[in-house]
PDB file of N, CA and C in Angstrom:
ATOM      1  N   UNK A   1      89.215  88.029  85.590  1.00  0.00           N
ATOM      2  CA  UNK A   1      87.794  87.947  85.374  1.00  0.00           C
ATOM      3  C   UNK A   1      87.121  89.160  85.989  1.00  0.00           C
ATOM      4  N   UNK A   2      86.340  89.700  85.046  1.00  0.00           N
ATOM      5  CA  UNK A   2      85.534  91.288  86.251  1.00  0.00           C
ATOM      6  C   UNK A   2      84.399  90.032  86.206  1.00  0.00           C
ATOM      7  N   UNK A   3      84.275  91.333  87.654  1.00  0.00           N
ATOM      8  CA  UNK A   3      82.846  90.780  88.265  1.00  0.00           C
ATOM      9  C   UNK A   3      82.357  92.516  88.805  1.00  0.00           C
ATOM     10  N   UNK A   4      80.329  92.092  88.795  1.00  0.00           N
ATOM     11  CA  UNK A   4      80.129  93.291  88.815  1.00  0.00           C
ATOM     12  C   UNK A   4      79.432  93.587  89.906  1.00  0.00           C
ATOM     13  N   UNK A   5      79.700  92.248  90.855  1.00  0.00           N
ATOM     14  CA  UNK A   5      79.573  92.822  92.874  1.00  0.00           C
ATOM     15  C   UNK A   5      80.270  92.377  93.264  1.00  0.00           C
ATOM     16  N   UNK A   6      80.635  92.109  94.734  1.00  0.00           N
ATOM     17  CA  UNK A   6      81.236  91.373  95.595  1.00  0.00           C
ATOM     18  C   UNK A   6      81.099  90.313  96.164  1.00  0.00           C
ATOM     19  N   UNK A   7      79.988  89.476  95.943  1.00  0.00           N
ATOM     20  CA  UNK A   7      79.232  88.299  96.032  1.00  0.00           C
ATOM     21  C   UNK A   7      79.870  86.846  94.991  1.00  0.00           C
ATOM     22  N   UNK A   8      79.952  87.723  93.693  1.00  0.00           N
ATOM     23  CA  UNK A   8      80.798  86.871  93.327  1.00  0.00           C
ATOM     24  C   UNK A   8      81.818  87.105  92.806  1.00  0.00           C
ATOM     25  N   UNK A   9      82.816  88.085  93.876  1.00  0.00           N
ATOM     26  CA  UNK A   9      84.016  88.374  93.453  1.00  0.00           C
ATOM     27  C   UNK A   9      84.720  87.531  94.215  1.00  0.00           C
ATOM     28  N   UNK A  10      83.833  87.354  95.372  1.00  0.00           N
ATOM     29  CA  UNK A  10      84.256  86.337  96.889  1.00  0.00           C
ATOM     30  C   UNK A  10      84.278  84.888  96.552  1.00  0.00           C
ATOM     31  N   UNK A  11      83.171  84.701  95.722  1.00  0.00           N
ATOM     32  CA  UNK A  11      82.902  83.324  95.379  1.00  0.00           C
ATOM     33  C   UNK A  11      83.957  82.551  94.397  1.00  0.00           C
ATOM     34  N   UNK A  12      84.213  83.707  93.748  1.00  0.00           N
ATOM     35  CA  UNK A  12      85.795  83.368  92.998  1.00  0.00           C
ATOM     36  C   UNK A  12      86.711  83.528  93.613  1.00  0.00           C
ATOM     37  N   UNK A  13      87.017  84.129  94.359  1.00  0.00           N
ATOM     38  CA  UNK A  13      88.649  84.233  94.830  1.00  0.00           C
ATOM     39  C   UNK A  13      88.653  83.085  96.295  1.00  0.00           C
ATOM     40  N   UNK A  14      87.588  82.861  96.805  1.00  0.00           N
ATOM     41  CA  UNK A  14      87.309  81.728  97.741  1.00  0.00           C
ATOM     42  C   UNK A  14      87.212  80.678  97.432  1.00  0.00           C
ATOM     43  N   UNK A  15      86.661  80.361  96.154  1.00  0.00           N
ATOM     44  CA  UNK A  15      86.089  79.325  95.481  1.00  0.00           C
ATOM     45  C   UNK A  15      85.198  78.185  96.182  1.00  0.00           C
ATOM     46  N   UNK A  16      84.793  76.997  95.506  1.00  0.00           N
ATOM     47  CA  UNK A  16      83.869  76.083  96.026  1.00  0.00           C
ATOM     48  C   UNK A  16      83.777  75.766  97.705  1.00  0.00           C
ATOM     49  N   UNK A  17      85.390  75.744  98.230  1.00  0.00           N
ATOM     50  CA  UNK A  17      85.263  75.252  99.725  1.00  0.00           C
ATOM     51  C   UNK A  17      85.608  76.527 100.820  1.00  0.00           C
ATOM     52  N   UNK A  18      85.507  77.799  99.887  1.00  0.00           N
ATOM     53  CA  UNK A  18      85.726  78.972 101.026  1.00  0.00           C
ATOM     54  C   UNK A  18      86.866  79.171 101.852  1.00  0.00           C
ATOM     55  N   UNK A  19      88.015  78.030 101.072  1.00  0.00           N
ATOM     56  CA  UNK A  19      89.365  78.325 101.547  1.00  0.00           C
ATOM     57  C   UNK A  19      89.955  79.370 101.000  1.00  0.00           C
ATOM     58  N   UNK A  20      90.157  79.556  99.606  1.00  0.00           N
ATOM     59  CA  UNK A  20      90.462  80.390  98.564  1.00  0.00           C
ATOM     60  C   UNK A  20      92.152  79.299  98.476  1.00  0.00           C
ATOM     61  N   UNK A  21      92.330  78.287  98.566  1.00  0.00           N
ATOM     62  CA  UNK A  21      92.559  76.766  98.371  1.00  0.00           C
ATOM     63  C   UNK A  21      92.972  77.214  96.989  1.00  0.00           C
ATOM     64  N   UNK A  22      91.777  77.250  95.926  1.00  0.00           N
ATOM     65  CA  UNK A  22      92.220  76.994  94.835  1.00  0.00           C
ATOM     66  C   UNK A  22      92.821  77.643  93.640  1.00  0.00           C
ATOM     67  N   UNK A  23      93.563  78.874  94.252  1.00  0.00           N
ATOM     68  CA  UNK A  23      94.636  80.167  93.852  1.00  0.00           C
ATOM     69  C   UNK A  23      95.976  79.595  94.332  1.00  0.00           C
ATOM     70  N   UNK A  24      95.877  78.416  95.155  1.00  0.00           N
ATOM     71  CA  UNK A  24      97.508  78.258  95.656  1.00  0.00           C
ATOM     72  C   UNK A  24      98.353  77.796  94.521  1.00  0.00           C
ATOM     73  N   UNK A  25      99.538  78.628  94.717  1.00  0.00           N
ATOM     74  CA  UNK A  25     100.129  78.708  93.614  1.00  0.00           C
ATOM     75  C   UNK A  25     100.063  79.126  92.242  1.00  0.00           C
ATOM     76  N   UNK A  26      99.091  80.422  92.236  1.00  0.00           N
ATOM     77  CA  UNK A  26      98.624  80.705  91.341  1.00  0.00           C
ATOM     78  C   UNK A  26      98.915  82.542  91.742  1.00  0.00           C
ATOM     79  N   UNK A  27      99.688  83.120  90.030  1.00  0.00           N
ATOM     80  CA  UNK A  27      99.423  84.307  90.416  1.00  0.00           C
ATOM     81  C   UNK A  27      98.014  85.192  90.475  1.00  0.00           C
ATOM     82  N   UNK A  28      97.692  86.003  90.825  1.00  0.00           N
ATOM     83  CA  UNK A  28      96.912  87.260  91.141  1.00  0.00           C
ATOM     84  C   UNK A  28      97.312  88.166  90.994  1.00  0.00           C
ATOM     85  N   UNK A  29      96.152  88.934  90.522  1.00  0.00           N
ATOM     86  CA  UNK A  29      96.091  91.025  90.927  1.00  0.00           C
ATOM     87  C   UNK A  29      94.909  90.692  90.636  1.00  0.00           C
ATOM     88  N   UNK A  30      94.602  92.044  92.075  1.00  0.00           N
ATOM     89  CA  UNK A  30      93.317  91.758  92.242  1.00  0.00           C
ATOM     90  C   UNK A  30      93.247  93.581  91.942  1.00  0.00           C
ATOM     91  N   UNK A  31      92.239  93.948  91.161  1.00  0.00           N
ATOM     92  CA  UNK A  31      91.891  94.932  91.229  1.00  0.00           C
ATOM     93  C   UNK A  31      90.517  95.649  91.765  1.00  0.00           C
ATOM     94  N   UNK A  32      90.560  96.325  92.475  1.00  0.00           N
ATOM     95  CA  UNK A  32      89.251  96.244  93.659  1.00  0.00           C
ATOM     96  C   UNK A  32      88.360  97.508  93.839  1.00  0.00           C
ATOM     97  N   UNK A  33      87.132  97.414  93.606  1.00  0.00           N
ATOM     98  CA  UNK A  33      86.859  99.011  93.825  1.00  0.00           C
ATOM     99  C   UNK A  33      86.104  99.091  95.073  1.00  0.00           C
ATOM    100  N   UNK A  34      86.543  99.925  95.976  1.00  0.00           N
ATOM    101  CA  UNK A  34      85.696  99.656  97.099  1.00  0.00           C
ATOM    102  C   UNK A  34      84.461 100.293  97.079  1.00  0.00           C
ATOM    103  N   UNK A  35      83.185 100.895  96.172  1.00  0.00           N
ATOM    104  CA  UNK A  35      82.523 100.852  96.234  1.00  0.00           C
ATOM    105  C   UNK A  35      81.813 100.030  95.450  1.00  0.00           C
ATOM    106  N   UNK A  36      81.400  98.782  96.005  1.00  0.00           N
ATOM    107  CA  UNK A  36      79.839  97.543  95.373  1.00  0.00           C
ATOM    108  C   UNK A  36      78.879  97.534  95.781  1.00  0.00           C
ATOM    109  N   UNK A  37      77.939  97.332  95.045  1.00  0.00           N
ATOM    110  CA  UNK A  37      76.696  96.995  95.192  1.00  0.00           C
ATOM    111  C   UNK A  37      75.980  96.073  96.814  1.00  0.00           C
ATOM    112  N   UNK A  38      77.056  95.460  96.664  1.00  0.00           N
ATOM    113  CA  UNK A  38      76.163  94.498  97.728  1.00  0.00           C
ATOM    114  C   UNK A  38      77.213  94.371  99.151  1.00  0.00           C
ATOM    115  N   UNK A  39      78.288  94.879  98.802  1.00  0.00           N
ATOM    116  CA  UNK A  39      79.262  94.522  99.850  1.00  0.00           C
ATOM    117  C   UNK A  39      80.767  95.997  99.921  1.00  0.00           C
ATOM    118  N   UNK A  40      81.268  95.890 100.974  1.00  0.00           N
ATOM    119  CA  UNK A  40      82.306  97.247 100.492  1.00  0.00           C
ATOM    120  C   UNK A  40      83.626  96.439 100.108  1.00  0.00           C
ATOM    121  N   UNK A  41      83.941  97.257  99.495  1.00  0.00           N
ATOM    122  CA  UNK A  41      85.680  96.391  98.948  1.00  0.00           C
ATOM    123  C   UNK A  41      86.769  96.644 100.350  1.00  0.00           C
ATOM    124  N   UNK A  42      86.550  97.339 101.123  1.00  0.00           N
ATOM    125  CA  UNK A  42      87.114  97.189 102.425  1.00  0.00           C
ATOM    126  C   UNK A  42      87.128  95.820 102.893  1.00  0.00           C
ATOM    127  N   UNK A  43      85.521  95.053 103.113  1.00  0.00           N
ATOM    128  CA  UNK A  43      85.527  94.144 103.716  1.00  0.00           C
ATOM    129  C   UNK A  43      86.553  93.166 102.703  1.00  0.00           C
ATOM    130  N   UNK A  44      86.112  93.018 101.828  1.00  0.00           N
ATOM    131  CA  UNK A  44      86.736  92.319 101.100  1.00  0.00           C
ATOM    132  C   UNK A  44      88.198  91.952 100.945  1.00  0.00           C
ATOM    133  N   UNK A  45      88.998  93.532 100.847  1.00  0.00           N
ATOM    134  CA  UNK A  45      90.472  93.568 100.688  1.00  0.00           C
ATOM    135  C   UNK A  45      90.389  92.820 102.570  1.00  0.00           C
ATOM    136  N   UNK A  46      90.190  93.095 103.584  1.00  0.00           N
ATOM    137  CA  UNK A  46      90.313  92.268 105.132  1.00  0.00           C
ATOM    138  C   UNK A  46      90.664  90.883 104.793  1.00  0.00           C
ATOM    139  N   UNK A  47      89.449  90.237 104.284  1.00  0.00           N
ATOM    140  CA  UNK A  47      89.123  88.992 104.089  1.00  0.00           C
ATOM    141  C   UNK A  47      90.567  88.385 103.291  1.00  0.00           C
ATOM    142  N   UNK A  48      90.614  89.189 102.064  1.00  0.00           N
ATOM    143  CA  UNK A  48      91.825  88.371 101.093  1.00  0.00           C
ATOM    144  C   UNK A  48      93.278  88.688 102.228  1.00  0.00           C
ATOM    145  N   UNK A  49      93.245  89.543 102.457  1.00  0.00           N
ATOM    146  CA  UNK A  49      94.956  89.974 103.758  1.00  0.00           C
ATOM    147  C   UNK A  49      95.170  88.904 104.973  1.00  0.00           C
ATOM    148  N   UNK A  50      93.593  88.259 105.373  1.00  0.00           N
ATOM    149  CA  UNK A  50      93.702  87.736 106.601  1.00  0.00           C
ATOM    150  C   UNK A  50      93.751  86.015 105.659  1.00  0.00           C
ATOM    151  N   UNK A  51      93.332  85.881 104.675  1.00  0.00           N
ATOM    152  CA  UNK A  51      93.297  84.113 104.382  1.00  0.00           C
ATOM    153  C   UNK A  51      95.230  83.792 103.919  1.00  0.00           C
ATOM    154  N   UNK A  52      95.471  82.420 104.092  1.00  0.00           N
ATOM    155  CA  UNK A  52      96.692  82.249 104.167  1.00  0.00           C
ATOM    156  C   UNK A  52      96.761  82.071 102.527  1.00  0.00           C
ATOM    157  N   UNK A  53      95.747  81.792 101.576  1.00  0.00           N
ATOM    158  CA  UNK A  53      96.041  81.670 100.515  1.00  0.00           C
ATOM    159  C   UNK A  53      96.445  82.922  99.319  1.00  0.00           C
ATOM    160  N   UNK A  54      95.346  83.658  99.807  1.00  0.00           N
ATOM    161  CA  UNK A  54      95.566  84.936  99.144  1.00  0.00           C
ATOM    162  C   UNK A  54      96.164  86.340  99.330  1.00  0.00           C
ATOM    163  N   UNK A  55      96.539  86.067 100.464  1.00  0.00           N
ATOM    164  CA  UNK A  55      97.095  86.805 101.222  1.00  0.00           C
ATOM    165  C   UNK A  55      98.403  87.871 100.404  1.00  0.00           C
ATOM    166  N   UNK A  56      99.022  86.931  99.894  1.00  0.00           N
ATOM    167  CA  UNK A  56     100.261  87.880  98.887  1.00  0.00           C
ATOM    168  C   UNK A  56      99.968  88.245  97.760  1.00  0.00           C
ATOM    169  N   UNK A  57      98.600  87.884  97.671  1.00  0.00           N
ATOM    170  CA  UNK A  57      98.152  88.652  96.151  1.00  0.00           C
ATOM    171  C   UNK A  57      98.232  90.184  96.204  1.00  0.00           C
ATOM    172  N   UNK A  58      98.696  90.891  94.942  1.00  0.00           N
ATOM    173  CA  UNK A  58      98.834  92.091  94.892  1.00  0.00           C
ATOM    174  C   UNK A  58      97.621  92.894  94.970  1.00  0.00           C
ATOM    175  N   UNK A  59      96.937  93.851  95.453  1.00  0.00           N
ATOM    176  CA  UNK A  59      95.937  94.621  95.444  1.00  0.00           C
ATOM    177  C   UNK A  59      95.824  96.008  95.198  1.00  0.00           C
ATOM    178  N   UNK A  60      95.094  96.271  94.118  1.00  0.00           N
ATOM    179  CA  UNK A  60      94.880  97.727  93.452  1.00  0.00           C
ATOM    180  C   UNK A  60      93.566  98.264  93.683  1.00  0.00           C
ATOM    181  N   UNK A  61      93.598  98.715  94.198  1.00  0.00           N
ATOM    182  CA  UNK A  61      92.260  99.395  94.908  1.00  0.00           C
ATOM    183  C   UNK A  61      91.830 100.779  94.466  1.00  0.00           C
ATOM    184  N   UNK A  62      90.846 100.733  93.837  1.00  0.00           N
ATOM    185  CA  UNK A  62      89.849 101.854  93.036  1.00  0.00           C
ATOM    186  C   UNK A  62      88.718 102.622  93.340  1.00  0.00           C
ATOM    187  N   UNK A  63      88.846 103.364  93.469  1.00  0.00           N
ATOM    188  CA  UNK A  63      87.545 104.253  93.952  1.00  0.00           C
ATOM    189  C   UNK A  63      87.468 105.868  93.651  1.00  0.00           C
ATOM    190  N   UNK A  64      86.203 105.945  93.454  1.00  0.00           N
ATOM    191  CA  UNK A  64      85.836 107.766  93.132  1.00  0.00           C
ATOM    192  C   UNK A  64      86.022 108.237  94.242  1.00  0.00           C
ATOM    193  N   UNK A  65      85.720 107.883  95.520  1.00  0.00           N
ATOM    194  CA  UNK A  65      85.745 108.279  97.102  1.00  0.00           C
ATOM    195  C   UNK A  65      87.218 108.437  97.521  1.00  0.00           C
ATOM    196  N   UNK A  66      86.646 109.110  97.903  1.00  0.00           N
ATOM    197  CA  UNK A  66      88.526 109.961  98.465  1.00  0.00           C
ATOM    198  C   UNK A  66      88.424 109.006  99.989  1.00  0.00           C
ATOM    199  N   UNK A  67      89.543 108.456 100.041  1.00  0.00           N
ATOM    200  CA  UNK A  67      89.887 107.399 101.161  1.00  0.00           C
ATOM    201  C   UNK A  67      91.374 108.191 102.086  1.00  0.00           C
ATOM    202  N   UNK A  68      90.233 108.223 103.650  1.00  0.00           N
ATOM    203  CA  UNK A  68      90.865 109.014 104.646  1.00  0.00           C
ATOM    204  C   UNK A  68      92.195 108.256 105.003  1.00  0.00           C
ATOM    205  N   UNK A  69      92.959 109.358 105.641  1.00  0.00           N
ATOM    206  CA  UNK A  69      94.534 109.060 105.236  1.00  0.00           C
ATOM    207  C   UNK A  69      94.249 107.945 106.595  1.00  0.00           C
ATOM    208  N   UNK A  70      93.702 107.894 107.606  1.00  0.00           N
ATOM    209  CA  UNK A  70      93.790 106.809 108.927  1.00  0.00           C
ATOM    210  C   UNK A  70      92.516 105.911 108.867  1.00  0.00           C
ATOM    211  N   UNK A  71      92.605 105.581 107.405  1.00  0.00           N
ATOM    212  CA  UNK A  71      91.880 104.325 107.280  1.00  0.00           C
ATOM    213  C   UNK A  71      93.129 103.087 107.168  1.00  0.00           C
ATOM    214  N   UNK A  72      92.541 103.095 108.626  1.00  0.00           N
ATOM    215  CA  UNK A  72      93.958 101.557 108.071  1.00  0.00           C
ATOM    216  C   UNK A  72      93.311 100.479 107.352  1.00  0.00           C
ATOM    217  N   UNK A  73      91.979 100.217 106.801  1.00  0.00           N
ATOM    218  CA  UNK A  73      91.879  98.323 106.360  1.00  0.00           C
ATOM    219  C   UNK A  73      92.557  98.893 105.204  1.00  0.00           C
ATOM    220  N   UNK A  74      92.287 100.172 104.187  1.00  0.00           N
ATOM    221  CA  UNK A  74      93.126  99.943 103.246  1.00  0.00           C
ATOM    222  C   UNK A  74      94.277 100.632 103.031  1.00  0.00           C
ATOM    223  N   UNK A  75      94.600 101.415 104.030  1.00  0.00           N
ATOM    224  CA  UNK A  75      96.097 101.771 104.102  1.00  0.00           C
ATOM    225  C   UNK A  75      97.554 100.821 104.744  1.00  0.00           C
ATOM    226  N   UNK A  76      96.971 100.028 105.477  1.00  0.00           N
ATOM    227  CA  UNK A  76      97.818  99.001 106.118  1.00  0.00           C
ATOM    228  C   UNK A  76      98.150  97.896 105.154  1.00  0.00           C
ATOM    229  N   UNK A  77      97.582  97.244 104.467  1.00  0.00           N
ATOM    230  CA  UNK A  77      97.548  96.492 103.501  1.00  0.00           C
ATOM    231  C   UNK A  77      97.878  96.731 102.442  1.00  0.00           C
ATOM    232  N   UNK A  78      97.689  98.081 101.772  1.00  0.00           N
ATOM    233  CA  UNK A  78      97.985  98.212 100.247  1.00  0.00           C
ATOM    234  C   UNK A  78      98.420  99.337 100.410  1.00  0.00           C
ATOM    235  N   UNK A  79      99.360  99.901  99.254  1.00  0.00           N
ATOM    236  CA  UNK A  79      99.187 101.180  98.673  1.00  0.00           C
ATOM    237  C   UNK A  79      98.459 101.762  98.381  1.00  0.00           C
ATOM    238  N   UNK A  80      98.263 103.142  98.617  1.00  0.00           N
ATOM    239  CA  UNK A  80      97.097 103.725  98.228  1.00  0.00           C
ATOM    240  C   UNK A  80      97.791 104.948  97.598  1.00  0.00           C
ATOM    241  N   UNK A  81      96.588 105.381  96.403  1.00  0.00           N
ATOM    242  CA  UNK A  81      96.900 106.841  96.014  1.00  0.00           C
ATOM    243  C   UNK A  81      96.293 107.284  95.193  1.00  0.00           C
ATOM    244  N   UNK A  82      96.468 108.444  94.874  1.00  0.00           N
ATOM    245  CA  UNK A  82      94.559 109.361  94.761  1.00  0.00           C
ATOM    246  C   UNK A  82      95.372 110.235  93.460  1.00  0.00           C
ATOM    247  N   UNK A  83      93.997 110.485  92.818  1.00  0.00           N
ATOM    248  CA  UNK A  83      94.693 111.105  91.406  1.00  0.00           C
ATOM    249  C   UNK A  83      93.199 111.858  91.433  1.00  0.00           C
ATOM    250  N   UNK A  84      93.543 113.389  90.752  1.00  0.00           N
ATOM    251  CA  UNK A  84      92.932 114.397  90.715  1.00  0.00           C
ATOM    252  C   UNK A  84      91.545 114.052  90.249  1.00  0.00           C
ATOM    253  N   UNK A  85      90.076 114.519  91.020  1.00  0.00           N
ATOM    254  CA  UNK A  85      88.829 114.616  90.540  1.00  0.00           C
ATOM    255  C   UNK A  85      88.738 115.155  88.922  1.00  0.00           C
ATOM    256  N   UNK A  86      87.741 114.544  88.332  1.00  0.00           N
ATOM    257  CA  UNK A  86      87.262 115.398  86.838  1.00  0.00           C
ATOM    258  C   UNK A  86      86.235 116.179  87.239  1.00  0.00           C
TER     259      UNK A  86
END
């Protein structure tokens, strides 16, 4: 499902009781851009790494912003990798 902030990208992948409960057992890819409107996809990718439900979901993380090599929220967690400016 796209979504076009982080408000209710959270609200889905958390769902009704803010466990994120209702993905268990369910695959994922989450594809993520860390720049939104209302929230950063940093916080976000934290949030899904630290809950026990979503935690092994795969994460693809997108951005125009060139992301510093000792950023750990999203270097520790995911792969990262950068493909040439237009």
């Amino acid at each position: 499902m796209p979504f076009t902030n982080g408000t209710a990208a959270v609200n889905y992948l958390f769902g009704s009781d803010g466990t994120g409960s209702d993905h268990k057992g369910t695959a994922l890819l989450i594809l993520l851009d860390l720049n939104l409107p209302d929230m950063t996809g940093t916080d976000i990718l934290r949030r899904v790494k630290e809950n026990k439900y979503l935690k092994c979901a795969p994460v693809v993380v997108l951005t125009r912003q060139t992301i510093p090599r000792k950023s750990n929220a999203a270097t520790s967690s995911v792969a990262t990798s950068t493909s040439p400016s237009r």
